[in-house]
PDB file of N, CA and C in Angstrom:
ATOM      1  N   UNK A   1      -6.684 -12.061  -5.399  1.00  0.00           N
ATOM      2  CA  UNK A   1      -6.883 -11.147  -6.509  1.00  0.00           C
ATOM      3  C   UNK A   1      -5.539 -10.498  -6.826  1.00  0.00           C
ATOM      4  N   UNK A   2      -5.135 -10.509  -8.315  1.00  0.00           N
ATOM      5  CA  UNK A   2      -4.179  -9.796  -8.664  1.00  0.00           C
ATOM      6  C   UNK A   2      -4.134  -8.821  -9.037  1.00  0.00           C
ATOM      7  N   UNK A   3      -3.515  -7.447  -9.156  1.00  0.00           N
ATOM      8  CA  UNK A   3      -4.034  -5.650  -9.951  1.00  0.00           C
ATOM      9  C   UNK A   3      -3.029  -6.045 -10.387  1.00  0.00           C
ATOM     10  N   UNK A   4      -3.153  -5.503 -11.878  1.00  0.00           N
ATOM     11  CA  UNK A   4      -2.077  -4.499 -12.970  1.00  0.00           C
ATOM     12  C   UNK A   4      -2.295  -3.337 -13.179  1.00  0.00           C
ATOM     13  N   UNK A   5      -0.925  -2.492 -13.147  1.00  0.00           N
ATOM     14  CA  UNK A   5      -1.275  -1.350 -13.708  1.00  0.00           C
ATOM     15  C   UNK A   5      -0.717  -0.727 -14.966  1.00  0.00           C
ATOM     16  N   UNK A   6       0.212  -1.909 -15.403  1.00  0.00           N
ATOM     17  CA  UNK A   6       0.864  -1.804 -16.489  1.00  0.00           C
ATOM     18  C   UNK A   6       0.247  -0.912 -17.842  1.00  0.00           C
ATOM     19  N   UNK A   7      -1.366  -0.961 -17.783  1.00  0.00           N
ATOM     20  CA  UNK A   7      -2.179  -0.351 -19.372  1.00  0.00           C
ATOM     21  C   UNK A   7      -1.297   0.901 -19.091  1.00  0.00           C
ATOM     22  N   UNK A   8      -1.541   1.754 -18.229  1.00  0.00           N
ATOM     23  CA  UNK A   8      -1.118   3.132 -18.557  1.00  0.00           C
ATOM     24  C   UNK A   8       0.178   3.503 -18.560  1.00  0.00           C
ATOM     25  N   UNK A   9       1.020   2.769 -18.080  1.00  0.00           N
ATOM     26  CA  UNK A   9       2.764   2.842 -18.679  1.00  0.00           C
ATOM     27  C   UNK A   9       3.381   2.324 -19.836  1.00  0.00           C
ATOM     28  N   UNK A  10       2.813   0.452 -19.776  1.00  0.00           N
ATOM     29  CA  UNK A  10       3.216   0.019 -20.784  1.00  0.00           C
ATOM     30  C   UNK A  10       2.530  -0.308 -21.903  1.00  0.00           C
ATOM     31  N   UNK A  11       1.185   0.049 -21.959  1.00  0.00           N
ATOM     32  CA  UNK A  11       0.075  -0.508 -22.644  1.00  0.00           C
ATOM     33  C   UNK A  11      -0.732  -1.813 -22.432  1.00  0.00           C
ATOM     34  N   UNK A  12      -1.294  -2.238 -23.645  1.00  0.00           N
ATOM     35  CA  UNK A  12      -2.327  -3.032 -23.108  1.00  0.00           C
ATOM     36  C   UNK A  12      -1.534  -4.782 -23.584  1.00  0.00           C
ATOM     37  N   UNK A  13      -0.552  -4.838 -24.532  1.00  0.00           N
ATOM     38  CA  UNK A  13       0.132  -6.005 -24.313  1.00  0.00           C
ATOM     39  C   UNK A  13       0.709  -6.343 -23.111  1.00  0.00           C
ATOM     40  N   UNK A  14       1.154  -5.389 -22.160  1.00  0.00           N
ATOM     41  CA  UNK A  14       1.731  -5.914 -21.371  1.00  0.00           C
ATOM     42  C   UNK A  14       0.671  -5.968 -20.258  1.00  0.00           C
ATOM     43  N   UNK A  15      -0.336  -5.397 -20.263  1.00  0.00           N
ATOM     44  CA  UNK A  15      -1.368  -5.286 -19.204  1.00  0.00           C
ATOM     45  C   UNK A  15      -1.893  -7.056 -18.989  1.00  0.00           C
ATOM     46  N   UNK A  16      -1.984  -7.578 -19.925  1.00  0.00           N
ATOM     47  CA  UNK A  16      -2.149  -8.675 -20.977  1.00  0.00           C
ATOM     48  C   UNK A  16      -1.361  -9.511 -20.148  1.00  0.00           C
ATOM     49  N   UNK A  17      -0.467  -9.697 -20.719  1.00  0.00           N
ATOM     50  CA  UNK A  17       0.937 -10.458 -20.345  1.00  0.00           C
ATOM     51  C   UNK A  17       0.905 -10.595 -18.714  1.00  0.00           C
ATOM     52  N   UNK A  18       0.970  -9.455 -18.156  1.00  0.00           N
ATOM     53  CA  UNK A  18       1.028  -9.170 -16.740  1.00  0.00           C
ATOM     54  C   UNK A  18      -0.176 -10.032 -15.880  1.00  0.00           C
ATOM     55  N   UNK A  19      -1.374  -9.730 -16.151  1.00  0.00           N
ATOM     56  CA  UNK A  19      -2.523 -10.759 -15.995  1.00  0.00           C
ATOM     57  C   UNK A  19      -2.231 -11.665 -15.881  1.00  0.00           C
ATOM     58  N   UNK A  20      -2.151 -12.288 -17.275  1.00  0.00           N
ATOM     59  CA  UNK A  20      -2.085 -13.756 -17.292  1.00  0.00           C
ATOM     60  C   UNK A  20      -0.617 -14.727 -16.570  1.00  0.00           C
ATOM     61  N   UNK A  21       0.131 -13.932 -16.017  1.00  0.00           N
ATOM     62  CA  UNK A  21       1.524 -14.082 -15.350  1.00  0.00           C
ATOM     63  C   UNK A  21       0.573 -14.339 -14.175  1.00  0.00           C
ATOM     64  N   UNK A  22      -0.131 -13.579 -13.843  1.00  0.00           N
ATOM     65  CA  UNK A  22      -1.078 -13.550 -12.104  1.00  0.00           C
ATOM     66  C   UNK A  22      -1.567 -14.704 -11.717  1.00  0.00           C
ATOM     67  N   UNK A  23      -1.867 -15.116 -13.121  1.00  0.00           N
ATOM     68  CA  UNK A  23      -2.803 -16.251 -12.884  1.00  0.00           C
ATOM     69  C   UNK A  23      -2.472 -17.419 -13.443  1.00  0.00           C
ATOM     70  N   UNK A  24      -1.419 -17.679 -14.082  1.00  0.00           N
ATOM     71  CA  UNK A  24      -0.789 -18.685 -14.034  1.00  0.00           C
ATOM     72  C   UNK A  24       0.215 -18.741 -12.872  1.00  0.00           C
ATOM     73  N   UNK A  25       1.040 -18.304 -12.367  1.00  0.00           N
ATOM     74  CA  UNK A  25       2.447 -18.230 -11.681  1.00  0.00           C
ATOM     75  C   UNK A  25       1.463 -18.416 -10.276  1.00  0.00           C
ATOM     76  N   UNK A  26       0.947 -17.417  -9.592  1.00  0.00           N
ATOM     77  CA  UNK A  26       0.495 -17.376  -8.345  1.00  0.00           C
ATOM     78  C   UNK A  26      -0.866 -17.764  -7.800  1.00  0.00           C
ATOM     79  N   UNK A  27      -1.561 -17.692  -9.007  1.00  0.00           N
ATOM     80  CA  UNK A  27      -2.874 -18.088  -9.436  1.00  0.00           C
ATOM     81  C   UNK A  27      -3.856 -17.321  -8.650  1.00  0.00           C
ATOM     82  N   UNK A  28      -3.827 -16.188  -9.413  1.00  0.00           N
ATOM     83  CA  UNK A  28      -5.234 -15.447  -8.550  1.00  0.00           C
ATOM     84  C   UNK A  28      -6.430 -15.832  -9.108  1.00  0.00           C
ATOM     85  N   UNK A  29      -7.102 -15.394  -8.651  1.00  0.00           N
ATOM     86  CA  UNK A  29      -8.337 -16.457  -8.666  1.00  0.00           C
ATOM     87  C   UNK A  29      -9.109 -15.115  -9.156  1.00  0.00           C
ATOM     88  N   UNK A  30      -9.009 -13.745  -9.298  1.00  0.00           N
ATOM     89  CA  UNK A  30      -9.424 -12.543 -10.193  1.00  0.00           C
ATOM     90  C   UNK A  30      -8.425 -11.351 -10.219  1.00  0.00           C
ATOM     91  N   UNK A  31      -8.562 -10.957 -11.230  1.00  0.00           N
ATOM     92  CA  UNK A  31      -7.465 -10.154 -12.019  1.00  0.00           C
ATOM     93  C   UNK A  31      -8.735  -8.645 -11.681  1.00  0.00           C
ATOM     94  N   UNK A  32      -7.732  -8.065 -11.738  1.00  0.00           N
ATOM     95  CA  UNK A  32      -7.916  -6.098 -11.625  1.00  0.00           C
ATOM     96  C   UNK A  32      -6.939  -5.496 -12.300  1.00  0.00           C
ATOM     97  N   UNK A  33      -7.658  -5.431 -13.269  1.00  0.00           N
ATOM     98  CA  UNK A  33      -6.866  -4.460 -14.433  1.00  0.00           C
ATOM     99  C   UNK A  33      -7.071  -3.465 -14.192  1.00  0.00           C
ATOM    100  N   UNK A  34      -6.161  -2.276 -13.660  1.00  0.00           N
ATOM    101  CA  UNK A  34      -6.232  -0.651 -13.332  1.00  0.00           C
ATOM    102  C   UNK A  34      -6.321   0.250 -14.669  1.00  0.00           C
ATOM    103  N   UNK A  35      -7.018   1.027 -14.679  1.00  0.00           N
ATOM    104  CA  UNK A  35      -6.849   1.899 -15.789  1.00  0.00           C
ATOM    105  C   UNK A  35      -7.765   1.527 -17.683  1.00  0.00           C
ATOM    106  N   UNK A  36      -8.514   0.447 -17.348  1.00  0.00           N
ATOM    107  CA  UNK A  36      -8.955   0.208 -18.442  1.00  0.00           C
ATOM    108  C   UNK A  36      -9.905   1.223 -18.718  1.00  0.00           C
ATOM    109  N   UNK A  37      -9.982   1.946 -20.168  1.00  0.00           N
ATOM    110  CA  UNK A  37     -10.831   2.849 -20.146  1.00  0.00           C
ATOM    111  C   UNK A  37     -11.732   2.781 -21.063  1.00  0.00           C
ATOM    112  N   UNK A  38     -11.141   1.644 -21.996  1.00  0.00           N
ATOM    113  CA  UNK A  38     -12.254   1.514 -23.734  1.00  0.00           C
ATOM    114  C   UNK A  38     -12.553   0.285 -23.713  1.00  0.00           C
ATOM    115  N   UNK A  39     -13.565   0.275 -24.537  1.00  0.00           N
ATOM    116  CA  UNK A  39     -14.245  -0.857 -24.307  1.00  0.00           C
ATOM    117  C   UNK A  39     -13.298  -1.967 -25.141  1.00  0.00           C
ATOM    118  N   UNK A  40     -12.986  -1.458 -26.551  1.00  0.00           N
ATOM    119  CA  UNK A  40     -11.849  -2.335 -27.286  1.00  0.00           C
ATOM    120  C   UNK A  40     -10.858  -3.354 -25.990  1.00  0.00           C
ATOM    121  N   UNK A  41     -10.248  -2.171 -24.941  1.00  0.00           N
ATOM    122  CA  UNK A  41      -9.038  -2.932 -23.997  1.00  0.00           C
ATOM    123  C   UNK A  41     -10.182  -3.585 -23.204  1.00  0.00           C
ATOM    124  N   UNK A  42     -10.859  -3.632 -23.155  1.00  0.00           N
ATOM    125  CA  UNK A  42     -12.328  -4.269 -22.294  1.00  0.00           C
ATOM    126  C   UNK A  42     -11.748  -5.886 -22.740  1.00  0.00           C
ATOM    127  N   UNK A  43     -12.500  -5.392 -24.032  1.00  0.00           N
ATOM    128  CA  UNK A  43     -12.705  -6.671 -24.737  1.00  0.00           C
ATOM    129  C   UNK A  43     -11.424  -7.847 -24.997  1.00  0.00           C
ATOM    130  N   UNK A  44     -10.164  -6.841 -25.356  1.00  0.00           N
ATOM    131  CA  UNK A  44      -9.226  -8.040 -25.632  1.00  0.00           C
ATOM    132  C   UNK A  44      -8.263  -8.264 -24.269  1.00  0.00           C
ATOM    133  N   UNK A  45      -8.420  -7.601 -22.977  1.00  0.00           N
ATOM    134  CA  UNK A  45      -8.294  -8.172 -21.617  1.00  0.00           C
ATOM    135  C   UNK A  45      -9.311  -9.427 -21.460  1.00  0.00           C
ATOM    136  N   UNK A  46     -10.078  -9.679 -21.599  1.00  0.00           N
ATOM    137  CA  UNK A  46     -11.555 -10.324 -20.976  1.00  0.00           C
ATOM    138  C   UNK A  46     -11.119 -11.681 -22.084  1.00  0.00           C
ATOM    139  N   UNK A  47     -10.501 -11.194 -23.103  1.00  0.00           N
ATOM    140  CA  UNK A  47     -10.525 -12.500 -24.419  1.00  0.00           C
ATOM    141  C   UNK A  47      -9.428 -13.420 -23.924  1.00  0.00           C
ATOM    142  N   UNK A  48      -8.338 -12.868 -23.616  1.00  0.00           N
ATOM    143  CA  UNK A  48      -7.216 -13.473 -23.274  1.00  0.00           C
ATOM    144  C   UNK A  48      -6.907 -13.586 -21.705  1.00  0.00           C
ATOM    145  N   UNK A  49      -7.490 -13.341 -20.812  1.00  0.00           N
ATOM    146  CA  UNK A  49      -7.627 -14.019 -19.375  1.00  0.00           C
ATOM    147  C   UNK A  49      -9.143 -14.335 -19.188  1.00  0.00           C
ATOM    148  N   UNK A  50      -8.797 -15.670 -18.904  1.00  0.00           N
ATOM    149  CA  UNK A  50      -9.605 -16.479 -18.301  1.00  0.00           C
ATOM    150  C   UNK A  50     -10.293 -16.732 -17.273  1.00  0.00           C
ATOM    151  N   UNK A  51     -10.396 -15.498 -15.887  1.00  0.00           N
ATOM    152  CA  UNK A  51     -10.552 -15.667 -14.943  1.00  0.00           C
ATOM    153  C   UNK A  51     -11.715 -14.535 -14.846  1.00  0.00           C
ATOM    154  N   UNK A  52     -11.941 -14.339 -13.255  1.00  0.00           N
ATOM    155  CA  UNK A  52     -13.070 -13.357 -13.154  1.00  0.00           C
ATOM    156  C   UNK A  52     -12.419 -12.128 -13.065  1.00  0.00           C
ATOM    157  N   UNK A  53     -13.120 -10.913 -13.215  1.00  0.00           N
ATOM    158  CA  UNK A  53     -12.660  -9.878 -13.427  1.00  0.00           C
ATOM    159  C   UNK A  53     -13.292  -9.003 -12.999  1.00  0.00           C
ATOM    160  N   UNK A  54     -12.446  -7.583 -12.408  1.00  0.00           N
ATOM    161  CA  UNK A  54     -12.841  -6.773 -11.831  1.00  0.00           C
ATOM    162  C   UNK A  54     -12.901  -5.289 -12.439  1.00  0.00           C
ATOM    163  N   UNK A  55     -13.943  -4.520 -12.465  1.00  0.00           N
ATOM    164  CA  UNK A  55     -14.118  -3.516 -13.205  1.00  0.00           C
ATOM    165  C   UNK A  55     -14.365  -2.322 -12.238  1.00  0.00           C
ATOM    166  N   UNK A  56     -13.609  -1.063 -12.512  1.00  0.00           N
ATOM    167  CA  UNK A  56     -14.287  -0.090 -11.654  1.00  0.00           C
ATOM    168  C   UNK A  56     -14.707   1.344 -12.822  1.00  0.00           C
ATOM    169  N   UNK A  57     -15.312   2.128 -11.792  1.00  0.00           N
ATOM    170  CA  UNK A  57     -15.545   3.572 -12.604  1.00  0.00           C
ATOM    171  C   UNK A  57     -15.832   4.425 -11.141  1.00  0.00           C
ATOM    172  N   UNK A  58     -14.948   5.784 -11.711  1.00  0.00           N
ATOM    173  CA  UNK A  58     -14.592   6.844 -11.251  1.00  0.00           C
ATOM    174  C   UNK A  58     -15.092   8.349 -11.763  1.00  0.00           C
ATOM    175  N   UNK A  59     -16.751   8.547 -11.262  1.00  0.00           N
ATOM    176  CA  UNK A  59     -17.472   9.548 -11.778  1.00  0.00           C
ATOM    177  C   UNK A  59     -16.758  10.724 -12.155  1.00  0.00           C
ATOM    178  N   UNK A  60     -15.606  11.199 -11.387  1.00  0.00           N
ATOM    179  CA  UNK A  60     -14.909  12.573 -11.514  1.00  0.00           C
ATOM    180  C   UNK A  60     -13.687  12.403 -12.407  1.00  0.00           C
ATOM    181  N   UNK A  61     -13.384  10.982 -12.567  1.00  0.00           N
ATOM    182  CA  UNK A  61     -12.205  10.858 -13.892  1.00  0.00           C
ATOM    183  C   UNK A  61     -12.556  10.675 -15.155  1.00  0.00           C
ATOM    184  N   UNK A  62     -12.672  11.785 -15.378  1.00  0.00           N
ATOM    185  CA  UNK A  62     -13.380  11.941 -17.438  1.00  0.00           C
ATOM    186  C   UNK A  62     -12.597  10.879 -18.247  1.00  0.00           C
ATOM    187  N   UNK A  63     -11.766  10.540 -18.055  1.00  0.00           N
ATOM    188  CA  UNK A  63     -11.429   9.197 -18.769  1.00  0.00           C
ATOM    189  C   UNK A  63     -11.792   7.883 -18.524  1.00  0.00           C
ATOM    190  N   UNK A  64     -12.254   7.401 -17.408  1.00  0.00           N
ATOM    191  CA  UNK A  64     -13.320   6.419 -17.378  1.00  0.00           C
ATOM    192  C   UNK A  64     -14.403   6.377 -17.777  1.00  0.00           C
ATOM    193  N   UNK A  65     -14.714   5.407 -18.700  1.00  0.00           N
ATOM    194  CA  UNK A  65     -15.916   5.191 -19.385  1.00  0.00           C
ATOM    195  C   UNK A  65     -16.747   4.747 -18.372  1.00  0.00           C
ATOM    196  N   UNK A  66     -18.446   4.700 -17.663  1.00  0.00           N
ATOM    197  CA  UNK A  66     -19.537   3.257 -17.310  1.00  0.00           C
ATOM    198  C   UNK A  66     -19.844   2.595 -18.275  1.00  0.00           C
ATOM    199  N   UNK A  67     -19.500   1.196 -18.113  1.00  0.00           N
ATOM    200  CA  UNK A  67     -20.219   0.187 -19.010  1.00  0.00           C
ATOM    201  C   UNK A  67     -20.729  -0.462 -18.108  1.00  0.00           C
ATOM    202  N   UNK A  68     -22.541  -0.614 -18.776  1.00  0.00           N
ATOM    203  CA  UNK A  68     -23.326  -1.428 -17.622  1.00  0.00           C
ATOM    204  C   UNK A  68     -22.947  -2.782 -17.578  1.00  0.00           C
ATOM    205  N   UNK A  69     -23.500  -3.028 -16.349  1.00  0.00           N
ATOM    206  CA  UNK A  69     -23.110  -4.503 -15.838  1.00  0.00           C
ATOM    207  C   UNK A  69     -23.625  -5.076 -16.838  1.00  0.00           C
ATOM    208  N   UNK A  70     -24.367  -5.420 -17.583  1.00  0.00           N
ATOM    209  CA  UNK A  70     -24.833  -6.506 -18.487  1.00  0.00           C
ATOM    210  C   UNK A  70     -23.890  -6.614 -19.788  1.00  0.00           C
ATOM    211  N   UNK A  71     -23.514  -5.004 -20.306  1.00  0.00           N
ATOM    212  CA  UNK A  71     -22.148  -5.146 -20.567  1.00  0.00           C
ATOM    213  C   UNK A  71     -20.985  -5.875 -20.850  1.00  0.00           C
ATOM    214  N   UNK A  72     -20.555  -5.457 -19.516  1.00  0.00           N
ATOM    215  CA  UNK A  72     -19.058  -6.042 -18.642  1.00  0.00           C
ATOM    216  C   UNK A  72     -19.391  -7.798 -18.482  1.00  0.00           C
ATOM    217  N   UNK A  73     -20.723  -8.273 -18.170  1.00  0.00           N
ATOM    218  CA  UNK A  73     -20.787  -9.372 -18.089  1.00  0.00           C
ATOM    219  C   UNK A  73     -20.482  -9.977 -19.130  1.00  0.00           C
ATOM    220  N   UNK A  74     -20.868  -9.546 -20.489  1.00  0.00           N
ATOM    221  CA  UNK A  74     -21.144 -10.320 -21.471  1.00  0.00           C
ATOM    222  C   UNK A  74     -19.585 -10.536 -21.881  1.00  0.00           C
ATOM    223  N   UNK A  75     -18.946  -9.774 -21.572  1.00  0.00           N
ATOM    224  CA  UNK A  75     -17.534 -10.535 -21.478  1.00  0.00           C
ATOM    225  C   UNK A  75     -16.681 -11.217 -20.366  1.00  0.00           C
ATOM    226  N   UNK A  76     -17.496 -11.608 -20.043  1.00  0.00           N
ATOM    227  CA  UNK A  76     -16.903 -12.098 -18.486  1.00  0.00           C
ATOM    228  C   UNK A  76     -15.806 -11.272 -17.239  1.00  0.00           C
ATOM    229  N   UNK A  77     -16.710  -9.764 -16.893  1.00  0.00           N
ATOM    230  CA  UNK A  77     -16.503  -8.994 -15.812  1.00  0.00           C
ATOM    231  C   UNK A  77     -17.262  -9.088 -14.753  1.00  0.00           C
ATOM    232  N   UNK A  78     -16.865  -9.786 -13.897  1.00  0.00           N
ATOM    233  CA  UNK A  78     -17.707 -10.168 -12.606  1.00  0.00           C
ATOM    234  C   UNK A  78     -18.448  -9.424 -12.080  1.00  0.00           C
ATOM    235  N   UNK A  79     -17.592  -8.436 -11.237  1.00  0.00           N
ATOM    236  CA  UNK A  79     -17.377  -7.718 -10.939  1.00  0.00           C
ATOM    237  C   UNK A  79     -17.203  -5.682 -11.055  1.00  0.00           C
ATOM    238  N   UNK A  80     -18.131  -5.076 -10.428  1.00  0.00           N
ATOM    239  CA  UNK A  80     -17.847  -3.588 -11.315  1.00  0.00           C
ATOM    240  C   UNK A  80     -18.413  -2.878  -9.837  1.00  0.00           C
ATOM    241  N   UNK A  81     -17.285  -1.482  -9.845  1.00  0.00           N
ATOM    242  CA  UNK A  81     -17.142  -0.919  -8.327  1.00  0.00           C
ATOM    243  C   UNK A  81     -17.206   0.948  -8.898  1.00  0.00           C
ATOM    244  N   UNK A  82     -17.763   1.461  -7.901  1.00  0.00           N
ATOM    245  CA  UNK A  82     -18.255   2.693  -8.688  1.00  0.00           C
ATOM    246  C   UNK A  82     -17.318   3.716  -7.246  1.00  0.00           C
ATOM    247  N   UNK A  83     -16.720   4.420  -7.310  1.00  0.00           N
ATOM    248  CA  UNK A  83     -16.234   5.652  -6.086  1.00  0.00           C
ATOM    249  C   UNK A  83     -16.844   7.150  -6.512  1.00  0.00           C
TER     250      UNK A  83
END
């Protein structure tokens, strides 16, 4: 599994970019995008990597959205982890 954390420094092109570097170059076999918070960066992470994906949410960080698993699935998020 590869993490980026690029969304919240560099945005979501490079969050993007960074991913798909993971998984072509070293080939992780699922990507963890840190910091995704809208469903929009949901959606055009999930469009442009191809792999499985990992989702979390953080009840006490008001900037994390929950999107239910059926959700997250429907764009191909495997994966979803709650702290």
């Amino acid at each position: 599994m590869a993490r980026t954390d690029a969304l919240a420094v560099e945005g979501m092109e490079s969050a993007i970019e960074r991913a798909i570097a993971c998984v072509d170059d070293p080939g992780a076999d699922m990507i963890f995008p840190e910091a995704i918070i809208t469903w929009s960066n949901t959606k055009s992470l999930s469009a442009a990597v191809k792999k499985s994906r990992l989702s979390e949410y953080y009840p006490s960080w008001r900037q994390t959205h929950c999107f239910s698993k059926r959700r997250l699935a429907s764009v191909g998020v495997d994966w979803c982890f709650t702290l």
